[in-house]
Protein backbone atom coordinates (compact mmCIF):
# COMPACT_ATOMS: atom_id res chain seq x y z
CA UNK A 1 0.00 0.00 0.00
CA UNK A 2 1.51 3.31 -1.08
CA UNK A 3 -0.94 5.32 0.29
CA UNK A 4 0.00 8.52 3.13
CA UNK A 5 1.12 6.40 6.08
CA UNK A 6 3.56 4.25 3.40
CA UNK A 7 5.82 7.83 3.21
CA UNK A 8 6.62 7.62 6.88
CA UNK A 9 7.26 4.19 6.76
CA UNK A 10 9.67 4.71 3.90
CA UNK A 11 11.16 7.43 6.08
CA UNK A 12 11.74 6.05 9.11
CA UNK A 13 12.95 2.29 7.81
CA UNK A 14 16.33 3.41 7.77
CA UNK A 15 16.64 4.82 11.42
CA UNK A 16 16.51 1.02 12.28
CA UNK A 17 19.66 -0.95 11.41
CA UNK A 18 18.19 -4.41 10.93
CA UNK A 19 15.92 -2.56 8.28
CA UNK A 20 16.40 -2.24 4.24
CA UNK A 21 13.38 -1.38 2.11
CA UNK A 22 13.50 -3.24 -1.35
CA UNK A 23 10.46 -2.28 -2.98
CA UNK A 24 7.10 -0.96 -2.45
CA UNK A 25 3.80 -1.96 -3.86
CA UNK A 26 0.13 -1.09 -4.69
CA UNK A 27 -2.89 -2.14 -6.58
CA UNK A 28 -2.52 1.38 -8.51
CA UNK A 29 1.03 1.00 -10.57
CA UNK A 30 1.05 4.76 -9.93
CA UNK A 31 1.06 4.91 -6.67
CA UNK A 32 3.55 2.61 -6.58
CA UNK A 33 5.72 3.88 -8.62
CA UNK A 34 5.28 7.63 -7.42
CA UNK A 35 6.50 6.63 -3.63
CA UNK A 36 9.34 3.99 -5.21
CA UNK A 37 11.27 7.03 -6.96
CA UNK A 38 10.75 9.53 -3.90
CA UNK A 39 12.58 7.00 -1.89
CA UNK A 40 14.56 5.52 -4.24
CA UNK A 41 13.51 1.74 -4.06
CA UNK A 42 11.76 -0.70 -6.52
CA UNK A 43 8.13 -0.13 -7.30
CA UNK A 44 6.01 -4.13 -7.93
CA UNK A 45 3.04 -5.19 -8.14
CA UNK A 46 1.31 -6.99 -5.45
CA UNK A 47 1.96 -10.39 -6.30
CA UNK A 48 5.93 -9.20 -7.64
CA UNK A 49 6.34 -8.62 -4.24
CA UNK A 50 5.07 -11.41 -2.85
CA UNK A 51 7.58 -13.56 -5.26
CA UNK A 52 10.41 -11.14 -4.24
CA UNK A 53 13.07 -13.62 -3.29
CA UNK A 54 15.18 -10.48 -1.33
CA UNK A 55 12.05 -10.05 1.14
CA UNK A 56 11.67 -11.59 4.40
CA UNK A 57 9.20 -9.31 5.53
CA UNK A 58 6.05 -7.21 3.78
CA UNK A 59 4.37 -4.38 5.47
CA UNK A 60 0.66 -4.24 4.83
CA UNK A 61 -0.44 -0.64 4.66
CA UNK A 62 -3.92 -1.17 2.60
CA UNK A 63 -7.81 -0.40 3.72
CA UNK A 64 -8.13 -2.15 7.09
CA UNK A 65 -10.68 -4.33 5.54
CA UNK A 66 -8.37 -5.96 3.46
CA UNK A 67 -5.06 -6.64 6.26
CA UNK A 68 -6.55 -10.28 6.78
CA UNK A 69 -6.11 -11.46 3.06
CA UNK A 70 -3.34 -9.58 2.27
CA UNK A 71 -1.54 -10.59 5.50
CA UNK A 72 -2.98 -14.15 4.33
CA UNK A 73 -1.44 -14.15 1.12
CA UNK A 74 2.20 -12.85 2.80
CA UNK A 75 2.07 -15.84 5.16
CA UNK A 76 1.34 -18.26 2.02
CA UNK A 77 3.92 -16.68 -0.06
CA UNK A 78 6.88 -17.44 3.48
CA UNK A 79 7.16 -14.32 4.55
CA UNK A 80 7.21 -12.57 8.14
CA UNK A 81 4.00 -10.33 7.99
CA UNK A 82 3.68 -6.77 9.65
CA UNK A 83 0.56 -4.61 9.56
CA UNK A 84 -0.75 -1.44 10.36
CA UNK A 85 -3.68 -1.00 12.93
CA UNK A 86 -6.10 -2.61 13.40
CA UNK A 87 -4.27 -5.66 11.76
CA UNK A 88 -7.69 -7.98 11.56
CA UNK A 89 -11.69 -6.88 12.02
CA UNK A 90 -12.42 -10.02 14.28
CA UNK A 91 -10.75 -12.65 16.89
CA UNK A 92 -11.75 -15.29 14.19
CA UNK A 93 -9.66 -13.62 11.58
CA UNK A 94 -6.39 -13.08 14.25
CA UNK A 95 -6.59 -16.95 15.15
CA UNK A 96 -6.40 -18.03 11.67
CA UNK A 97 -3.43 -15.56 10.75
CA UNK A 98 -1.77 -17.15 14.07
CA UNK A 99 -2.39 -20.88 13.01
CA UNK A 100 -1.08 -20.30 9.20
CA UNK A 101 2.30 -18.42 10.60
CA UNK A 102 3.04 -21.00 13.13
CA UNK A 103 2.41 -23.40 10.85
CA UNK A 104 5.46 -22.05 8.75
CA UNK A 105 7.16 -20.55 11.52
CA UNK A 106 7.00 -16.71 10.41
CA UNK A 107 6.19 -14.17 12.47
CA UNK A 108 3.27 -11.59 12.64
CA UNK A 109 2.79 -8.27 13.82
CA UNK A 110 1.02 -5.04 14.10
CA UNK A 111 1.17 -1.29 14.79
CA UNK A 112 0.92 0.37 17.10
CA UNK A 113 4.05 0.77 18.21
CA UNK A 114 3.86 3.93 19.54
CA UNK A 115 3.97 2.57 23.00
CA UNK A 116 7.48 1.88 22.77
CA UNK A 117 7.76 6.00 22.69
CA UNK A 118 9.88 7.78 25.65
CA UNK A 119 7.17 9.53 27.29
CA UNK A 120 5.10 6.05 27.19
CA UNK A 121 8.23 3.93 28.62
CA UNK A 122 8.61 6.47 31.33
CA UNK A 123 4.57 6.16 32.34
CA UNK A 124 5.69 2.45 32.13
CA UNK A 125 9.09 2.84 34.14
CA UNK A 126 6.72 5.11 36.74
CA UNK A 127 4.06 2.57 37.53
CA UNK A 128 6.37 -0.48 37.54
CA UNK A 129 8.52 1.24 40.39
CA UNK A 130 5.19 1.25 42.74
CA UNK A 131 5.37 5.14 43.18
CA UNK A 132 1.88 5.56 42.52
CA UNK A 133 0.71 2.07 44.68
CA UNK A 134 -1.20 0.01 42.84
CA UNK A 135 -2.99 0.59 39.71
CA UNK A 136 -6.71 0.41 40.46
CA UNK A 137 -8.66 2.79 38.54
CA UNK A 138 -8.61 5.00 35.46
CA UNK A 139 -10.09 6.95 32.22
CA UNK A 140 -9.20 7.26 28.80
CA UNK A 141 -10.42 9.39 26.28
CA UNK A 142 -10.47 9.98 22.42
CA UNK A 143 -13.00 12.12 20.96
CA UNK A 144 -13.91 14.77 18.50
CA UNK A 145 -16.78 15.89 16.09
CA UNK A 146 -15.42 13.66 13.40
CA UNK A 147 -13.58 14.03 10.09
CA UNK A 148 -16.03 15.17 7.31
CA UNK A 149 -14.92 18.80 8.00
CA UNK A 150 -11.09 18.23 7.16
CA UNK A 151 -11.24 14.62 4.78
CA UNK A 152 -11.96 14.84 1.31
CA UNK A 153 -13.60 11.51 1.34
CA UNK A 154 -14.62 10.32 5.13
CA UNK A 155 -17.04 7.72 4.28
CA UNK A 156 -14.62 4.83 5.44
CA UNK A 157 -14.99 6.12 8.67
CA UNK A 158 -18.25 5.93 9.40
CA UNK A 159 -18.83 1.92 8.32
CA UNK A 160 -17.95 -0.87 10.26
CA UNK A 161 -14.40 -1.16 11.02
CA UNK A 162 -13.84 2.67 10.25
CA UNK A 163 -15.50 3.59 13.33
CA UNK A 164 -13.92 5.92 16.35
CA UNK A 165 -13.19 2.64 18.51
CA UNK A 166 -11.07 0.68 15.57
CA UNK A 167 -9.83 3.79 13.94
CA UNK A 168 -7.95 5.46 16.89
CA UNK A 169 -8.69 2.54 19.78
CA UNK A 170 -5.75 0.70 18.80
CA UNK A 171 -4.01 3.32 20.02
CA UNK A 172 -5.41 3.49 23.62
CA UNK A 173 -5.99 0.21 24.35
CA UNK A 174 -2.83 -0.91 23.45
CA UNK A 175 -1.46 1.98 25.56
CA UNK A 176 -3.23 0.49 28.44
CA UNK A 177 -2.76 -3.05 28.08
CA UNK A 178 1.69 -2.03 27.82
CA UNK A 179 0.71 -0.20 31.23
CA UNK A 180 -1.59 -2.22 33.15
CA UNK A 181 -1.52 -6.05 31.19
CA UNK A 182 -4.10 -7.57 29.71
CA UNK A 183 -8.05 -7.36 29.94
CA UNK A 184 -10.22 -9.72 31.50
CA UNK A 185 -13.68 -8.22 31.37
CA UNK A 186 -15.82 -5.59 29.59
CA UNK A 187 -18.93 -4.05 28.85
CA UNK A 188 -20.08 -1.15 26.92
CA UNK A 189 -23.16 1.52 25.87
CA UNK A 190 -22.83 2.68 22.23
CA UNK A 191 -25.09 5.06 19.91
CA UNK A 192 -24.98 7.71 17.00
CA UNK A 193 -25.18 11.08 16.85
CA UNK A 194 -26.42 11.31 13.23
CA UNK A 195 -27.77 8.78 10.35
CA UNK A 196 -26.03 10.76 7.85
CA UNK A 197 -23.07 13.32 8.29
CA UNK A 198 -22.35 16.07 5.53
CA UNK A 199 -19.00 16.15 4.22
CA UNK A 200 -17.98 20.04 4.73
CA UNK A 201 -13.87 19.84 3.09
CA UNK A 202 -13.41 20.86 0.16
CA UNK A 203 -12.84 18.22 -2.47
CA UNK A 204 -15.23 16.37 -4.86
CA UNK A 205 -17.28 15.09 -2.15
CA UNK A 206 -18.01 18.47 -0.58
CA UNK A 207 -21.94 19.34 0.24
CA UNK A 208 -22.30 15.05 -0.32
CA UNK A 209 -23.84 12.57 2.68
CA UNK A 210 -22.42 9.87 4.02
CA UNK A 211 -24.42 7.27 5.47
CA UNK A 212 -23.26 6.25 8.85
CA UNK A 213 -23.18 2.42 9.20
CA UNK A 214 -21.29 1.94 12.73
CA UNK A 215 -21.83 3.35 16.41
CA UNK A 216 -19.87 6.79 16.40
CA UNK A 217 -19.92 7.26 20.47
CA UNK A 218 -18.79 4.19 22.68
CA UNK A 219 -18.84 4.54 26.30
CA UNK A 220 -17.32 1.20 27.80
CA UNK A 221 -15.51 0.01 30.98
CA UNK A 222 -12.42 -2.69 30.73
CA UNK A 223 -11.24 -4.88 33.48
CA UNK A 224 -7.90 -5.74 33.67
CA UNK A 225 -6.44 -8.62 35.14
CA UNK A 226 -4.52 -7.02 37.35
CA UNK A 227 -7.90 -5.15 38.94
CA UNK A 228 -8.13 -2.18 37.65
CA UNK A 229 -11.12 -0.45 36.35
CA UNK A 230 -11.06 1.86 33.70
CA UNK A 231 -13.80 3.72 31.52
CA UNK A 232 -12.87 4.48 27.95
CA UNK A 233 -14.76 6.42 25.63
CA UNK A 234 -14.55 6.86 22.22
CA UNK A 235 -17.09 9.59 19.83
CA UNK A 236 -16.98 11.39 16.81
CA UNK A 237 -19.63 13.02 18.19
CA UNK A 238 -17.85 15.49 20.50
CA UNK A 239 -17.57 19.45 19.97
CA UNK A 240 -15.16 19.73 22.59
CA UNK A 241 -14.42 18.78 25.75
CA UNK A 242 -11.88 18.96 28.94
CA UNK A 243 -10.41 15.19 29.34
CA UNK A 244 -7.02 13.98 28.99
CA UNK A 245 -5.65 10.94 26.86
CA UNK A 246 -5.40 8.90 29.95
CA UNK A 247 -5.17 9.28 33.66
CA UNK A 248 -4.36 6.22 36.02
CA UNK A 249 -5.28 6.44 39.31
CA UNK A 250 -3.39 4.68 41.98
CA UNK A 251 -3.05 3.65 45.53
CA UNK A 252 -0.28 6.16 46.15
CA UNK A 253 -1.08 8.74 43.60
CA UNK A 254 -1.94 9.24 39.86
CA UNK A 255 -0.39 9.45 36.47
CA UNK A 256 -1.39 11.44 33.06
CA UNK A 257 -0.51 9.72 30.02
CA UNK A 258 0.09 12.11 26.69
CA UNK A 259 -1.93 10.95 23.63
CA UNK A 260 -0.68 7.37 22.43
CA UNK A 261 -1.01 8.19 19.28
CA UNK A 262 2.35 9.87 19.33
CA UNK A 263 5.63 8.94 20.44
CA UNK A 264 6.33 11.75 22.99
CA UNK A 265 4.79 14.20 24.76
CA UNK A 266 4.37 15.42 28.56
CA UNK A 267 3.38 13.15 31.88
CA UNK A 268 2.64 14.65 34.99
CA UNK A 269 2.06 12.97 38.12
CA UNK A 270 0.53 13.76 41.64
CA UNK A 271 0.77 12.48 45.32
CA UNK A 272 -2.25 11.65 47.48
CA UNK A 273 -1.99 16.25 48.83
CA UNK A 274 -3.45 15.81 44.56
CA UNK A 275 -0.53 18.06 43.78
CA UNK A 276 0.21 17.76 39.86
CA UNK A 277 4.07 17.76 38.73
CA UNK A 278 5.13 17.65 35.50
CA UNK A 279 7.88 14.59 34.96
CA UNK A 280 11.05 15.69 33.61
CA UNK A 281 11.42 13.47 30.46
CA UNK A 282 14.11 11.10 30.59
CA UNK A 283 17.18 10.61 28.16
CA UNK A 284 15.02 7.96 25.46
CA UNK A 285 16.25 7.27 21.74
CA UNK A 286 12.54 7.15 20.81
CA UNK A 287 11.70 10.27 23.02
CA UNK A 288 13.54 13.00 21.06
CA UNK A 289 11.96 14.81 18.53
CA UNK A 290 12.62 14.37 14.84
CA UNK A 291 10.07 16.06 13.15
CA UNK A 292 8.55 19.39 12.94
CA UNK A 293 11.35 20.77 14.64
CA UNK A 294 10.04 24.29 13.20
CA UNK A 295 7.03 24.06 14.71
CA UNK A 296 6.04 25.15 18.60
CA UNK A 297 5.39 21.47 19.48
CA UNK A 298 8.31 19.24 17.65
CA UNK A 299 7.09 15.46 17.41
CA UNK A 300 8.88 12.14 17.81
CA UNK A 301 8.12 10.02 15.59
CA UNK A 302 9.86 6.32 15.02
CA UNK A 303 7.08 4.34 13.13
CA UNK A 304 9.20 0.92 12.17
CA UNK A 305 10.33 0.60 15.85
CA UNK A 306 7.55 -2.55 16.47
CA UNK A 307 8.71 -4.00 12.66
CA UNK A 308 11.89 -3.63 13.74
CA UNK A 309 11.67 -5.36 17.30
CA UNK A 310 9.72 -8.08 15.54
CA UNK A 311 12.25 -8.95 12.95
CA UNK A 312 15.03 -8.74 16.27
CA UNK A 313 12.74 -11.22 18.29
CA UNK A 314 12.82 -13.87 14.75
CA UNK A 315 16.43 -13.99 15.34
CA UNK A 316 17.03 -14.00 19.18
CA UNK A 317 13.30 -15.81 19.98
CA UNK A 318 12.38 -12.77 22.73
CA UNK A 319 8.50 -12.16 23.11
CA UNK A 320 8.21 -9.35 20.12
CA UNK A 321 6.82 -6.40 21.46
CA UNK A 322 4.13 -5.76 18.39
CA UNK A 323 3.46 -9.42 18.35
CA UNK A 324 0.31 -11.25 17.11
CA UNK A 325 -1.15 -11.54 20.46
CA UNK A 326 -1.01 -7.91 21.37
CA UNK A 327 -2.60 -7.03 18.73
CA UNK A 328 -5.11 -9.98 18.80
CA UNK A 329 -6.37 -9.26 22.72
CA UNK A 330 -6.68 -5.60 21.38
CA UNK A 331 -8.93 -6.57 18.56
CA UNK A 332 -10.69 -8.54 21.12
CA UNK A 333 -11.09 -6.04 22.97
CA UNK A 334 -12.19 -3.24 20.57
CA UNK A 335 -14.88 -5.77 18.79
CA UNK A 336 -15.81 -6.63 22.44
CA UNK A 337 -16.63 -3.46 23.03
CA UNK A 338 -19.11 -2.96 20.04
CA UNK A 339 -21.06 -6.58 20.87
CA UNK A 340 -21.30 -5.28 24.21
CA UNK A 341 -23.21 -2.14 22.96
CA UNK A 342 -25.24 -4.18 20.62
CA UNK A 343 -26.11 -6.95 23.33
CA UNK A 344 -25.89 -5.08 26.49
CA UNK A 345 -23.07 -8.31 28.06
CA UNK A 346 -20.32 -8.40 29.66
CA UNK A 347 -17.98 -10.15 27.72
CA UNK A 348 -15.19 -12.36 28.97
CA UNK A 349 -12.40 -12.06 26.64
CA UNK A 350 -10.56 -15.37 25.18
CA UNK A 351 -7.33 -13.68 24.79
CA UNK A 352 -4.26 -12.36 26.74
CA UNK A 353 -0.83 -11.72 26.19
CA UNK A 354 2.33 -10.99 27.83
């Protein structure tokens, strides 16, 4: 897929020394071909790539609804398969990946990795050294009033598997399960705003409708194994509001967690007087920012850092990081989370991980 998110893939490859693009792909030869000479590597088709003989690993960049047969046909053609979020739409989907690749011995793996970012290592490095007590409670929120006023074309977004909780969820709940562990139990309340939202940016589609075809708020509560409680919520429904990303709440004190959707960013802490200090970030390779250093708010960003771990842990046999069954209890937990709003359960998940 040589779509937007292939350019900072292309980018950032090379930061990581067990790393060296070959060639990119796409069902449009254009595409293909447009991102191969920006980054000087070898533009394929689809099924060139999959008979590449140089690659032991493909990155699957393409519509989320496709990632199961794409990352289906990498497995079948021998290779190590890594995917951007959400790698599969259902449990079902994740299991069979699992059983092909261990059938052949490959590995599998999906973003996000942003979890691995400084700012999220030191929340990590915070909790782990019991400064805050134990982990009991928490919140995490990611909402807005949608995308139709800034994307050309937003109808993806509102059907199933576009929706607020598998679009940016990944994100969170990963987040949370690399802080807390995995989930045990979970229910959830979901509804819509609107049947049909109007697509204000400019572009083609401007003054068109798009029919919404998933729940666009999702109000849900996870239980970790560990104990802990914590609400999440998830809208495109939102004008505004005053929560942060995440906040933890422990025995001993509480945490707040910058947005996991980027590498970096600020944590602040506070003591049972409720006192807030801001954490002085620590010296992290994936912690200092490397792009838009112009702006007032540089960014770290080191997208490749999961492929990269995965591709170390095929060599040296170490848990990887971005592994298949990270990413599988998240989707578990994110489709969990939309039966429970359809059926009103609570769900006991069949997953966990490490």
């Amino acid at each position: 897929g040589a779509g937007n998110i292939s350019a900072a893939y292309l980018r950032l490859a090379p930061l990581f020394k067990g790393l060296e693009v070959r060639a990119v792909a796409d069902i449009l030869p254009e595409a293909a071909k447009k991102r191969a000479d920006e980054f000087g590597v070898t533009a394929q088709t689809p099924d060139e790539l999959l008979k590449n003989s140089e690659i032991d690993v493909i990155v699957t960049l393409t519509l989320p609804s496709t990632h199961y047969k794409v990352s289906s046909d990498i497995i079948s053609a021998g290779k190590h398969a890594y995917s951007e979020k959400p790698f599969v739409l259902s449990v079902e989907e994740g299991l069979a990946l699992k059983k092909a690749a261990d059938e052949r011995g490959l590995k599998v793996g999906a973003a996000p990795d942003t979890f691995l970012g400084g700012a999220h290592q030191q929340a990590r490095e915070i909790i782990d050294s019991g400064k805050l007590g134990k982990i009991m409670s928490g919140t995490t929120h990611v909402m807005s009033r949608g995308m139709e006023h800034w994307h050309p074309n937003p109808d993806f977004f509102f059907q199933p598997g576009g929706g607020p909780i598998l679009d940016l969820g990944p994100y969170y709940i990963t987040d949370l399960v690399h802080l807390l562990g995995p989930v045990k139990k979970l229910s959830a309340f979901t509804n819509m705003a609107r049947a049909e939202r109007e697509v204000t940016a400019e572009g083609p589609y401007k003054g068109t409708f798009v029919k919404v075809g998933t729940p666009t708020t999702i109000h849900g509560v996870l239980e970790f194994h560990n104990g802990a409680i914590v609400t999440i919520r998830a809208s495109r429904d939102v004008a505004a509001h005053g929560h942060h990303n995440i906040e933890l709440y422990g025995t001993d004190g509480s945490i707040f967690v910058p947005d996991p959707n980027f590498f970096g960013g600020d944590l602040v802490t506070a003591g049972l007087d409720g006192t807030k200090t801001p954490v002085t970030p620590w010296d992290h390779p994936f912690g200092t920012p490397n792009q838009e250093l112009d702006k007032a708010i540089p960014r770290a960003n080191y997208r490749c850092a999961g492929l990269a771990d995965m591709m170390l842990s095929h060599e040296t046999g170490q848990t990887a990081r971005c592994g298949l069954d990270v990413a599988l209890h998240v989707v578990e937990v994110m489709t969990g989370l939309l039966k429970a709003g359809e059926t009103g359960q609570v769900l006991t998940l069949q997953t966990t991980c490490e």
